[in-house]
N, C-alpha and C. Protein backbone atom coordinates (compact mmCIF):
# COMPACT_ATOMS: atom_id res chain seq x y z
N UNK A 1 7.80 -152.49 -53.98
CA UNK A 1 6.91 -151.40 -53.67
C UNK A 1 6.19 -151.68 -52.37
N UNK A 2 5.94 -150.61 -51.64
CA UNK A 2 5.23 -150.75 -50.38
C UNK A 2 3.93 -150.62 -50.77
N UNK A 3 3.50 -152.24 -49.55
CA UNK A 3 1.71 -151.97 -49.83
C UNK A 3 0.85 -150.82 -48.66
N UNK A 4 0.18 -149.78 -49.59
CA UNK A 4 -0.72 -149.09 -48.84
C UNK A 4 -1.91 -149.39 -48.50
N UNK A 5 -2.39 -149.18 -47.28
CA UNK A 5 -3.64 -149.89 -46.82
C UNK A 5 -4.66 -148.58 -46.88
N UNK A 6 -5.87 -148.23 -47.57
CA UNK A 6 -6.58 -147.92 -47.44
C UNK A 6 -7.26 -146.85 -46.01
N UNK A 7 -7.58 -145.75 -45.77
CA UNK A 7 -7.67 -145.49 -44.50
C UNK A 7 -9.24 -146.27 -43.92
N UNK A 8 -9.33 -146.71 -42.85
CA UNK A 8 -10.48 -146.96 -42.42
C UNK A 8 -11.88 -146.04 -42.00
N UNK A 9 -12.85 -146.41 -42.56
CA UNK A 9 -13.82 -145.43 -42.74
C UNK A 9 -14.44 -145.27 -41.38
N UNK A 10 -14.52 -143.67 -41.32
CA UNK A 10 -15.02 -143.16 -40.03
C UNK A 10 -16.22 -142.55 -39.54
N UNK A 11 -17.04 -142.87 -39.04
CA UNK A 11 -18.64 -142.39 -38.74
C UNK A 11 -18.24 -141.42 -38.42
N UNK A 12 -19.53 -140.49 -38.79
CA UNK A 12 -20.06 -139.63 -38.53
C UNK A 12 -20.71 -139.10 -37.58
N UNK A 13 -20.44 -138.21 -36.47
CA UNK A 13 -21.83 -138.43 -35.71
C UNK A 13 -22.16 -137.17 -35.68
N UNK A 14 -23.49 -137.21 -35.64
CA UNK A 14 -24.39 -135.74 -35.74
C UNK A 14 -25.02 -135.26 -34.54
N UNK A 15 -24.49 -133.74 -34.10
CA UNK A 15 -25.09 -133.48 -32.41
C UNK A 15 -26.23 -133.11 -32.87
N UNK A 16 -27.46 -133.52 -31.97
CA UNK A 16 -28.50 -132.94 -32.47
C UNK A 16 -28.74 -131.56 -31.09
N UNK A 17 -29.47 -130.83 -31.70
CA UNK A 17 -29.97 -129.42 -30.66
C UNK A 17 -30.96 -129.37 -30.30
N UNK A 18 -31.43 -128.95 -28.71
CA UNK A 18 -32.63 -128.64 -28.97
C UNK A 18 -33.17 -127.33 -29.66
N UNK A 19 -34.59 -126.47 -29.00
CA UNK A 19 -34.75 -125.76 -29.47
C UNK A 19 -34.20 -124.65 -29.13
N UNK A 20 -33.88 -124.42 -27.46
CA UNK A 20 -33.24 -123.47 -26.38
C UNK A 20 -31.72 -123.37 -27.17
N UNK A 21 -31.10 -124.43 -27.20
CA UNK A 21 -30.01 -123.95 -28.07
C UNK A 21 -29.77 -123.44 -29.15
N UNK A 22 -30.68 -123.51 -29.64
CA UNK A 22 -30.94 -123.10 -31.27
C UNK A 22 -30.87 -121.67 -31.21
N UNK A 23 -32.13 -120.99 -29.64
CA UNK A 23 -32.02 -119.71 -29.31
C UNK A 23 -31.10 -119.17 -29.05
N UNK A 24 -30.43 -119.83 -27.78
CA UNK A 24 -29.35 -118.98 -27.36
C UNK A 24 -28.08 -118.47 -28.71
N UNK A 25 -28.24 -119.49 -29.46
CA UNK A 25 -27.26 -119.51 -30.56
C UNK A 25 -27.54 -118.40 -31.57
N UNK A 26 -28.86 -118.22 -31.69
CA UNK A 26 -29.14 -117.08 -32.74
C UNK A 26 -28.87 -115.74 -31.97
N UNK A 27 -28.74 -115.17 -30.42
CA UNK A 27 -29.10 -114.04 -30.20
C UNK A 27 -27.56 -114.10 -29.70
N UNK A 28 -26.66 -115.07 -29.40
CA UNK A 28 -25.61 -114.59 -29.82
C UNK A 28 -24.90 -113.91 -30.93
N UNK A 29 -25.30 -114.55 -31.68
CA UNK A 29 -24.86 -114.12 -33.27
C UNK A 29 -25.73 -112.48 -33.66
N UNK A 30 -26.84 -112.22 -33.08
CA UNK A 30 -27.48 -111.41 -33.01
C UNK A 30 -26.33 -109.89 -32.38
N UNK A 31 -25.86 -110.32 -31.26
CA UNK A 31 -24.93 -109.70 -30.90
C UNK A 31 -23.70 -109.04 -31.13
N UNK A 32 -23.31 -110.11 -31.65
CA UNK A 32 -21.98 -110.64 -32.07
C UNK A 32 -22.01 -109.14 -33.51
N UNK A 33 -23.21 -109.25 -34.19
CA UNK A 33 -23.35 -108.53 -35.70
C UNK A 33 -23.36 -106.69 -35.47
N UNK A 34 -23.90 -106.49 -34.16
CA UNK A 34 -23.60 -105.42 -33.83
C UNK A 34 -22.48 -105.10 -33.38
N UNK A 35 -22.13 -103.76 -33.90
CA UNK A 35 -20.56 -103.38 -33.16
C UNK A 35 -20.60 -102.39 -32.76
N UNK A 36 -20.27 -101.73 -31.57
CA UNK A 36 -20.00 -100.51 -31.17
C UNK A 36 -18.86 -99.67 -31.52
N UNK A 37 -19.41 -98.53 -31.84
CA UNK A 37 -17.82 -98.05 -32.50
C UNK A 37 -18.22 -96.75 -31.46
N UNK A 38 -16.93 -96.21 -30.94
CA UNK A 38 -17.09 -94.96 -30.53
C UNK A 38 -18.68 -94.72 -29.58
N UNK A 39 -19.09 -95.62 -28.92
CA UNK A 39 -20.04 -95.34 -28.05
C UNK A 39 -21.30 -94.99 -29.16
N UNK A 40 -21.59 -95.42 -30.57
CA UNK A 40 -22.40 -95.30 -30.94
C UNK A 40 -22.76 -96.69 -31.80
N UNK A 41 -23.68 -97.31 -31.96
CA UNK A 41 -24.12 -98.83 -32.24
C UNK A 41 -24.33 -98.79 -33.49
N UNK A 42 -23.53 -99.30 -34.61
CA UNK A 42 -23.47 -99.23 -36.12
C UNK A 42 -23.78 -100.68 -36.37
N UNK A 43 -25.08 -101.57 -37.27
CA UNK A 43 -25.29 -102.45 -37.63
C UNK A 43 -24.46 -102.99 -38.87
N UNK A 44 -24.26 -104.13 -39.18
CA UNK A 44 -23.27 -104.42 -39.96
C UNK A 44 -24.25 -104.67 -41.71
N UNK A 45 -24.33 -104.35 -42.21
CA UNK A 45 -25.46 -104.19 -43.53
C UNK A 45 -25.86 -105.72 -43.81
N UNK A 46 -27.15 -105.77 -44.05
CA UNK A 46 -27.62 -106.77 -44.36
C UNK A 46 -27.75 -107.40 -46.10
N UNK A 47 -27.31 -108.64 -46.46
CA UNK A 47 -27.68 -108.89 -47.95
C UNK A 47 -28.72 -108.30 -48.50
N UNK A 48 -28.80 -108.32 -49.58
CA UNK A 48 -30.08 -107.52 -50.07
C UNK A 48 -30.43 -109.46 -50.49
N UNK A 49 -31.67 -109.67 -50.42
CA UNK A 49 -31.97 -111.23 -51.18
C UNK A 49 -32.44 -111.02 -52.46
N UNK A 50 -31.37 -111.99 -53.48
CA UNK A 50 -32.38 -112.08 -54.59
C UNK A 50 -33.89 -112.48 -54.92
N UNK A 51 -34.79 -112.29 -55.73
CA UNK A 51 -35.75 -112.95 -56.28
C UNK A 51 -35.87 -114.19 -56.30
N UNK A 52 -35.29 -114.74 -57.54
CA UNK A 52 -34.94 -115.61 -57.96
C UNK A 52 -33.63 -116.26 -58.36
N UNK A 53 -33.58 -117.34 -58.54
CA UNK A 53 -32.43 -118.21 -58.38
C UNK A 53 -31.93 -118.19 -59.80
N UNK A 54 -32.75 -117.95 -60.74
CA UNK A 54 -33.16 -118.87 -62.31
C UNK A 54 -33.70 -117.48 -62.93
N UNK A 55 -33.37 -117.02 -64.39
CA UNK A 55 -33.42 -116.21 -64.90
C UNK A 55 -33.37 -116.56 -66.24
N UNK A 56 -34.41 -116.02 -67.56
CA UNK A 56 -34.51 -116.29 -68.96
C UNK A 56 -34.06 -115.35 -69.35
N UNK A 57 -32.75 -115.69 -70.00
CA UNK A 57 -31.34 -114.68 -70.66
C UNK A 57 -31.42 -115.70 -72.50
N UNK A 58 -30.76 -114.54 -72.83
CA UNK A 58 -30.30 -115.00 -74.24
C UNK A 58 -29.07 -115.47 -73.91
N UNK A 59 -28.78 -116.71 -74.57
CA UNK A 59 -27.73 -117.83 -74.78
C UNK A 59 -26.81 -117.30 -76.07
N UNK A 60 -25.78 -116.50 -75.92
CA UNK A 60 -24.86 -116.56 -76.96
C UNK A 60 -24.54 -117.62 -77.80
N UNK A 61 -24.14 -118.53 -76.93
CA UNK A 61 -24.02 -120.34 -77.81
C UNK A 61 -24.97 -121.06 -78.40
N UNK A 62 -26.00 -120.68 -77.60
CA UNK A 62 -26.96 -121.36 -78.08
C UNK A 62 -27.83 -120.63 -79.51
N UNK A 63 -27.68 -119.21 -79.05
CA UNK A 63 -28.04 -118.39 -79.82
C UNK A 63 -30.22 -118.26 -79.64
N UNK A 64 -30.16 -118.42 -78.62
CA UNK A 64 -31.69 -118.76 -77.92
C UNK A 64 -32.26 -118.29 -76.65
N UNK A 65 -32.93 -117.78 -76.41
CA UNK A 65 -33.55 -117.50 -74.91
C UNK A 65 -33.43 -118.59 -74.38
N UNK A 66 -32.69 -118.63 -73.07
CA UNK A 66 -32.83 -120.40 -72.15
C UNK A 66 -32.56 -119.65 -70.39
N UNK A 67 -32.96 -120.61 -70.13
CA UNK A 67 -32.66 -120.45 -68.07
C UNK A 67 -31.50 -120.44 -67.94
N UNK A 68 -31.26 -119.58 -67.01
CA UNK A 68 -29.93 -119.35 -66.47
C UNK A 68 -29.72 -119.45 -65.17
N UNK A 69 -29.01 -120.13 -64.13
CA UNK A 69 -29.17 -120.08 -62.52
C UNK A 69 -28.10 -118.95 -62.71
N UNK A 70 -28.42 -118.26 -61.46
CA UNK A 70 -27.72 -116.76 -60.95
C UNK A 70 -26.38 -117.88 -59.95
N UNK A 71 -25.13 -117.03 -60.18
CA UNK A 71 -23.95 -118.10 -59.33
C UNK A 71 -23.53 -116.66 -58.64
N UNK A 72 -22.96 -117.31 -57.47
CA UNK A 72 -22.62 -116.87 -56.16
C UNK A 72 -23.33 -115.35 -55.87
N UNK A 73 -22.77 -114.44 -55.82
CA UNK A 73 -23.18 -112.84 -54.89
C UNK A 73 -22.93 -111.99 -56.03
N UNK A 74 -24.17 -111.19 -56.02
CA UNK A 74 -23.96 -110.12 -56.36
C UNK A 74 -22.75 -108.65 -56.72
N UNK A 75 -21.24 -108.62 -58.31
CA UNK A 75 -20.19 -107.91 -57.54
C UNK A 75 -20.55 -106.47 -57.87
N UNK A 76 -20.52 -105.09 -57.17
CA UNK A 76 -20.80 -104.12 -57.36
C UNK A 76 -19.27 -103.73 -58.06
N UNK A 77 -19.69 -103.01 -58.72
CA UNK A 77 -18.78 -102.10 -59.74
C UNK A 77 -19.20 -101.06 -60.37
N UNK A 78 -17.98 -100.10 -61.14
CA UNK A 78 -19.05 -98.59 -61.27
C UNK A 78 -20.04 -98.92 -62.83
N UNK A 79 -19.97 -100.13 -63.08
CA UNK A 79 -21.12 -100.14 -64.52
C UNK A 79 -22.15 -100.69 -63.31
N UNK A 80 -22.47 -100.81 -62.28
CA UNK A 80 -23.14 -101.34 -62.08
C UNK A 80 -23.27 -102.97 -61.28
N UNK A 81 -24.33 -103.45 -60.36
CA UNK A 81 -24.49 -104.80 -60.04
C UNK A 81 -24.25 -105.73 -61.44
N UNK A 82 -23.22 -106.47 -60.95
CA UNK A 82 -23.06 -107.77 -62.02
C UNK A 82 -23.06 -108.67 -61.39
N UNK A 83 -23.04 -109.67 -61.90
CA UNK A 83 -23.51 -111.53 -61.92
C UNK A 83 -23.44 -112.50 -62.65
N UNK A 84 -22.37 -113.43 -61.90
CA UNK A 84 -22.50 -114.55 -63.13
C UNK A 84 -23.75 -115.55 -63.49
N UNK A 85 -24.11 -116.03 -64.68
CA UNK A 85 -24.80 -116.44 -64.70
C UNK A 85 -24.47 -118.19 -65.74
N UNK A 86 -25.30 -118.75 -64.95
CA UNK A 86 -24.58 -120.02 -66.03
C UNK A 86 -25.68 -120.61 -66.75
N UNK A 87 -25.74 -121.52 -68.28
CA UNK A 87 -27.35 -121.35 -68.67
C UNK A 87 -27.30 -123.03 -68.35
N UNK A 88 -28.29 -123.46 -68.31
CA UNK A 88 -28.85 -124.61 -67.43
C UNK A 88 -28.97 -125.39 -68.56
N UNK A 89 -28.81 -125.23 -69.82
CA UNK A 89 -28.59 -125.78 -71.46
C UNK A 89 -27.62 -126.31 -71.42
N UNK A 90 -26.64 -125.17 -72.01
CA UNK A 90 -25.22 -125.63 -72.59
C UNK A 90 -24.40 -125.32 -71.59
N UNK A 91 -24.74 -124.78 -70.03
CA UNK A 91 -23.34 -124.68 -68.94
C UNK A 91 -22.67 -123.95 -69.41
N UNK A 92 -23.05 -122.84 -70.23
CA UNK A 92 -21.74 -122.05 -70.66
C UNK A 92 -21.89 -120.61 -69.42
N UNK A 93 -21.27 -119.91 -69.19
CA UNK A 93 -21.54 -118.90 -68.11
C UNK A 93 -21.57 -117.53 -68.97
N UNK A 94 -21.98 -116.46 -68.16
CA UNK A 94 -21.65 -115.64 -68.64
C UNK A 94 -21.94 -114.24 -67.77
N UNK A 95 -21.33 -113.31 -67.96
CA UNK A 95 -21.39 -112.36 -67.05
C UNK A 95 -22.86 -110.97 -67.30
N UNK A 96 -23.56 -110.89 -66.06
CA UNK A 96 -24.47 -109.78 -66.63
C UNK A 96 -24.55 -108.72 -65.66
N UNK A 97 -25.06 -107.94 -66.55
CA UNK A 97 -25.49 -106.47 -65.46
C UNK A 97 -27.06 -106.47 -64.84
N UNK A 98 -27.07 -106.70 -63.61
CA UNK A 98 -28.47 -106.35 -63.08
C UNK A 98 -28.85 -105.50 -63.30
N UNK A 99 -28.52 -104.28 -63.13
CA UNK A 99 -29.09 -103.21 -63.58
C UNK A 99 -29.33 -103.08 -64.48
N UNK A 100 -29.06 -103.31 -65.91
CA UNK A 100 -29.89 -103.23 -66.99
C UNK A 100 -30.50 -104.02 -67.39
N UNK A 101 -30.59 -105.24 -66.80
CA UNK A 101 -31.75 -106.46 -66.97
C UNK A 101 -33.07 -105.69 -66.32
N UNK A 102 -32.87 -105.26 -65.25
CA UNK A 102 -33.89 -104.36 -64.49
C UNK A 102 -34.51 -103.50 -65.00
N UNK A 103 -33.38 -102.71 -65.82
CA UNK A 103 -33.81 -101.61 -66.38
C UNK A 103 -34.89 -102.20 -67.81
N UNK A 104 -34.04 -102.81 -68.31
CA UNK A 104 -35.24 -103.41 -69.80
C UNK A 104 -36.46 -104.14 -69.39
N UNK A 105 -36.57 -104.44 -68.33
CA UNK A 105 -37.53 -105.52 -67.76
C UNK A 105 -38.74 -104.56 -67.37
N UNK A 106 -38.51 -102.92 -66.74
CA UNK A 106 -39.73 -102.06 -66.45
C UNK A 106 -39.85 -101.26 -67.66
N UNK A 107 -39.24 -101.33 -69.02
CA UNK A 107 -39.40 -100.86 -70.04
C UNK A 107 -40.70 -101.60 -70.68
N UNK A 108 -40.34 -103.30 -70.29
CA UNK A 108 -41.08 -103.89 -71.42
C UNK A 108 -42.58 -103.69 -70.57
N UNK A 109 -42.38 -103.29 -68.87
CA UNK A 109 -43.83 -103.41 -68.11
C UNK A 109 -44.70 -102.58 -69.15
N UNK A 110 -44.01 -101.54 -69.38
CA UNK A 110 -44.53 -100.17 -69.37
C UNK A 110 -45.12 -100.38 -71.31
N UNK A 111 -46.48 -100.12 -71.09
CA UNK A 111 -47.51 -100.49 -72.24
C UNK A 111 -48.35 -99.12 -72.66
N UNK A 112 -48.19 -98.99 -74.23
CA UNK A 112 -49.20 -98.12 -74.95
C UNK A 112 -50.28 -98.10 -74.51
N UNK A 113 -51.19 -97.60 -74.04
CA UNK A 113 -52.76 -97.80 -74.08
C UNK A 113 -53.13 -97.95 -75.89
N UNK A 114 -53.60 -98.53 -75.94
CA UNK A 114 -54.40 -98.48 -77.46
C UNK A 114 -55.64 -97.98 -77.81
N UNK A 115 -56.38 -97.46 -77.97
CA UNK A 115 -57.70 -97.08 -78.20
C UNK A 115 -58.48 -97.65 -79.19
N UNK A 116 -59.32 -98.21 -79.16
CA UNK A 116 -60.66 -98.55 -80.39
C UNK A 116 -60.70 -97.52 -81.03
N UNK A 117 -60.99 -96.67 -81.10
CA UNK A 117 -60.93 -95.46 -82.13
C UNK A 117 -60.15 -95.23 -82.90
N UNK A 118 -58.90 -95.35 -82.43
CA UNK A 118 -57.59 -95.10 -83.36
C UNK A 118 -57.46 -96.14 -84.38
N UNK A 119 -57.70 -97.53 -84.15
CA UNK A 119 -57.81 -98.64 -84.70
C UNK A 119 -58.15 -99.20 -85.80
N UNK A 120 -57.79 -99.95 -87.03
CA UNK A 120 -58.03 -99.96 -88.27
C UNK A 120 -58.83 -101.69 -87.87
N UNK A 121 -59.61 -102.18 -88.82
CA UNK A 121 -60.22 -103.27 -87.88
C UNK A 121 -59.54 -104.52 -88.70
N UNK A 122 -58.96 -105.22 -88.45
CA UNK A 122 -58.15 -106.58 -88.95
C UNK A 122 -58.48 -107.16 -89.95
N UNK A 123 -58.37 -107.40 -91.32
CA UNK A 123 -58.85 -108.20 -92.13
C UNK A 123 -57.54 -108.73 -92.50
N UNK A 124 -57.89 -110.29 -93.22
CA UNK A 124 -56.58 -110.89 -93.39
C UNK A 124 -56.16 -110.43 -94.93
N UNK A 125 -56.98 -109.80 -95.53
CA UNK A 125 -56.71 -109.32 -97.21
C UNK A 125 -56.05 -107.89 -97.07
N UNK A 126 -56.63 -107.29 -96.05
CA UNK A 126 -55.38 -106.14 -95.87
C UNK A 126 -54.16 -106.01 -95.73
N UNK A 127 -53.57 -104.93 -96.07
CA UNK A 127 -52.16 -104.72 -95.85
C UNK A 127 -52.02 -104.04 -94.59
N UNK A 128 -50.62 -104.19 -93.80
CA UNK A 128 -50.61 -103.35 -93.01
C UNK A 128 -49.19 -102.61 -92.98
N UNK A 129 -48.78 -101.98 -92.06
CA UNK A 129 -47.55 -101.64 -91.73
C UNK A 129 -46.83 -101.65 -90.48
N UNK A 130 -45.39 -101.84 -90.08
CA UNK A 130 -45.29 -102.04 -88.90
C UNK A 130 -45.35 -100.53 -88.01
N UNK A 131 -46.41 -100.64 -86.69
CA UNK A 131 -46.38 -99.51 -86.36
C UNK A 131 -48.23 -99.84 -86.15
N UNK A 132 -48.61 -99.79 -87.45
CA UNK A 132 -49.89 -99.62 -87.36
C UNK A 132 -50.99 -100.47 -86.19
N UNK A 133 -52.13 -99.52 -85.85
CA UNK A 133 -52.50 -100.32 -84.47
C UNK A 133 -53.84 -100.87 -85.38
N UNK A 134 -53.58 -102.06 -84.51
CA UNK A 134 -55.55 -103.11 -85.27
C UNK A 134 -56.23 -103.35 -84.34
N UNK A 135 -57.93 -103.41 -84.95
CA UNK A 135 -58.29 -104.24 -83.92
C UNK A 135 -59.09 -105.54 -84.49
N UNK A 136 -58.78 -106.48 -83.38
CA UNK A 136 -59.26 -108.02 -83.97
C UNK A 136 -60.36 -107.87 -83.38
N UNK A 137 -61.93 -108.45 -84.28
CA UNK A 137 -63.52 -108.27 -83.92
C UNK A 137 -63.22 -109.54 -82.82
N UNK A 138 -63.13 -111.03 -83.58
CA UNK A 138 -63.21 -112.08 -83.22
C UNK A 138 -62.87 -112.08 -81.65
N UNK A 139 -61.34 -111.48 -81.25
CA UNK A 139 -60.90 -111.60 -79.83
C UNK A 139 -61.32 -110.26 -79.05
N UNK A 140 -61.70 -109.41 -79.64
CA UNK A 140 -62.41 -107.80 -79.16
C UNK A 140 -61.14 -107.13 -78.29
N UNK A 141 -60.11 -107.24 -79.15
CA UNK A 141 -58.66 -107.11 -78.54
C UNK A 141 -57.87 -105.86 -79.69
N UNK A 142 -57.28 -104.80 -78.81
CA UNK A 142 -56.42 -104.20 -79.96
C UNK A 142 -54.81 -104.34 -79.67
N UNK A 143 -53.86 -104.08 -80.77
CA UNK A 143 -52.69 -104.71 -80.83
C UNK A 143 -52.15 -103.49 -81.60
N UNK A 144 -50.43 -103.85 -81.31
CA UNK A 144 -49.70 -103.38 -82.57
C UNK A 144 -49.35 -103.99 -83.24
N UNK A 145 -49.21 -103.40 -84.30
CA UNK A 145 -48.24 -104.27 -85.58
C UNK A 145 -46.04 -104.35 -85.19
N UNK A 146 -45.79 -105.32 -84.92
CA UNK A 146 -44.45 -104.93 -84.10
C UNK A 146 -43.06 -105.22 -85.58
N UNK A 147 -44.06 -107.01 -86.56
CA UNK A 147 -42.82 -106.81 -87.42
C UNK A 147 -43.90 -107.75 -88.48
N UNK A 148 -42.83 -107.33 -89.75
CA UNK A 148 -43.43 -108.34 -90.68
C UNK A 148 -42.81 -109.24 -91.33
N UNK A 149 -43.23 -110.22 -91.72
CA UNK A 149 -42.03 -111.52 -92.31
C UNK A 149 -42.91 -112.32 -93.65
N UNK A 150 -42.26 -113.23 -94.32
CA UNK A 150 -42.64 -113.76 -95.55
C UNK A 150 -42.25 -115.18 -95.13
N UNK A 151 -43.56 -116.08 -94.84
CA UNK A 151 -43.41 -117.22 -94.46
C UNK A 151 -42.93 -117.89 -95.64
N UNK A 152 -42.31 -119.52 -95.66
CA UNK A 152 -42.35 -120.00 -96.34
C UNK A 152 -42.68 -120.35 -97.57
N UNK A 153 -44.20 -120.16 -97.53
CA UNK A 153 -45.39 -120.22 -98.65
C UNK A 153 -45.23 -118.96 -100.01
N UNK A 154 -44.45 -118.14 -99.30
CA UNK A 154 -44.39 -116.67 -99.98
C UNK A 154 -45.45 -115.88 -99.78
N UNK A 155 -46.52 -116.52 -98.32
CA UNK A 155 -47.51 -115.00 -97.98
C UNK A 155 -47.14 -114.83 -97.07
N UNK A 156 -47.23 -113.33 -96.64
CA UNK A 156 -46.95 -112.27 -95.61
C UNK A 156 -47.45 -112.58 -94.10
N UNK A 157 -47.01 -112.47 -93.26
CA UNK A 157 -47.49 -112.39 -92.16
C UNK A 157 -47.12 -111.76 -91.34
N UNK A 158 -47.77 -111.17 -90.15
CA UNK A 158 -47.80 -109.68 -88.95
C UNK A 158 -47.14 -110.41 -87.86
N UNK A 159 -46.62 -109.83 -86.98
CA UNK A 159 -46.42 -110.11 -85.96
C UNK A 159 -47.01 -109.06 -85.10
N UNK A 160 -48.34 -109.28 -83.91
CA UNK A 160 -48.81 -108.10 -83.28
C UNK A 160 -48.70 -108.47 -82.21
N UNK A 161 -48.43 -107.17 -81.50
CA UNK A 161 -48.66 -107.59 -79.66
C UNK A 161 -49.94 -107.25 -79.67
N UNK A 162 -50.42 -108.04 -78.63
CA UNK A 162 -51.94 -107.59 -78.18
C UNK A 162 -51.99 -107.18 -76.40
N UNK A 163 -53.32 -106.40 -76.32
CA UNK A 163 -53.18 -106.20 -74.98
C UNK A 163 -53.62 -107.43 -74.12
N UNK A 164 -54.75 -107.97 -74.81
CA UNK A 164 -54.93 -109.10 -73.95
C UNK A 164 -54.54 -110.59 -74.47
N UNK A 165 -54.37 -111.05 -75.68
CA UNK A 165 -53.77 -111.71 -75.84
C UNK A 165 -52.16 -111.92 -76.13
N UNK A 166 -51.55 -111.01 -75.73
CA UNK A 166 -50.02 -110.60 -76.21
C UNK A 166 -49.75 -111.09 -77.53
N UNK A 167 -48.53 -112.05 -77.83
CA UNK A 167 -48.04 -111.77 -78.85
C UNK A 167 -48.97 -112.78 -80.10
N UNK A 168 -49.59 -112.32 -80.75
CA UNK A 168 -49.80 -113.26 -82.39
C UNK A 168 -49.26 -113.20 -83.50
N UNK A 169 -49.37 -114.01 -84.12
CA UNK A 169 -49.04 -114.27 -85.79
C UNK A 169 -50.10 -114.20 -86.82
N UNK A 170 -50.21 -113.21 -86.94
CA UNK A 170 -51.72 -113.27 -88.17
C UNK A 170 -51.62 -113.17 -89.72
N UNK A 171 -52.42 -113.41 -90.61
CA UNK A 171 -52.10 -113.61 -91.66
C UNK A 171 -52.46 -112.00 -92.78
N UNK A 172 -51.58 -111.43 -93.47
CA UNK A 172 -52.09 -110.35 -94.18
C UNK A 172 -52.13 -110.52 -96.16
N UNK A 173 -52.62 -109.71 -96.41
CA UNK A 173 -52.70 -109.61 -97.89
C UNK A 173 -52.73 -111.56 -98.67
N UNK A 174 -54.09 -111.95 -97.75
CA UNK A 174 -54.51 -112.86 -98.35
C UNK A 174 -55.45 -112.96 -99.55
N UNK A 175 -55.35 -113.42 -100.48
CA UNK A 175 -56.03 -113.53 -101.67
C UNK A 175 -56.48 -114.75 -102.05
C-alpha cells in the first residue's frame, strides 16, 4: 500500500480594510442594487427583517410549549408566509405559518374590559362557572373564569385570567 502524507497546513491571512474602503465598497454595491430598466430606475426589494430569532411554539414531541429558533428565510406560498422552525429542546423541526401565529398573537392582545359592577366578588366557598367574571378584594383586580379542574385532593379549582395579575389558580367550593 502507498503511504499518504497528510497535506501541510496552510495560514491564513486576513486583509484588513480601512474605513475609505469599507465606503467605497458599500456605494458600490449601493449601485450595483439598482437597475435601470427601460430608462426608468426600479429598486431591487428589500428583506423584510424578522423580530426575532427565537419563538415559544408548542412542541408536538415534546407535547409542551418550548423555544424554537426560526431557520433560514421566510417561503411565501398561497397559505401564506411559512417557516421552518426547529425547537431548541428536542431539535425536532417543524414547519409554521406566520401568518397565523400573527394572527392568534393580536387575538390574544385584544382584552375584555371587565367592569366592577358586573362582577360577583370572589369567595373561596363559592361556586362558580366558566365564563363567569370575579372580583378579587385582596388584589382589587377583576378576572374571568377561563376553566375548571379537580385537583388531586378532590377540591375544585378556577383557573382565571386577570387584568392585572393575568393568569391564577384559585380555590372554589371550599368547606
Amino acid at each position: 500500500m502507498p503511504i499518504v502524507k497528510a497535506p501541510a497546513k496552510v495560514k491564513k491571512t486576513v486583509k484588513k480594510t480601512d474605513a475609505s474602503e469599507t465606503a467605497a465598497v458599500k456605494k458600490t454595491v449601493k449601485r450595483v442594487a439598482k437597475k435601470v430598466v427601460d430608462g426608468d430606475s426600479a429598486e431591487v426589494p428589500k428583506k423584510t427583517k424578522r423580530k426575532a430569532k427565537y419563538i415559544v411554539l408548542y412542541s408536538p414531541f415534546l407535547m409542551r410549549d418550548t423555544k424554537h429558533e426560526l431557520i433560514g428565510e421566510p417561503l411565501e406560498s398561497d397559505h401564506g408566509r411559512q417557516q421552518w422552525a426547529r425547537c431548541s429542546v428536542s431539535h425536532h423541526s417543524q414547519l409554521i405559518n406566520l401568518d397565523a401565529l400573527a394572527a392568534s398573537a393580536e387575538k390574544k392582545v385584544t382584552e375584555i374590559k371587565l367592569a366592577r359592577e358586573d362582577s360577583k366578588e370572589y369567595s373561596p366557598k363559592s361556586e362558580y362557572k366558566v365564563g363567569d367574571v370575579i372580583y378579587h378584594k385582596t388584589w382589587d383586580d377583576v378576572g374571568i373564569v377561563r376553566s375548571k379542574e379537580v385537583m388531586s385532593n378532590g377540591r375544585a379549582s378556577l383557573l382565571v385570567h386577570f387584568e392585572k395579575n393575568k393568569e391564577k389558580r384559585l380555590v372554589e367550593n371550599f368547606k
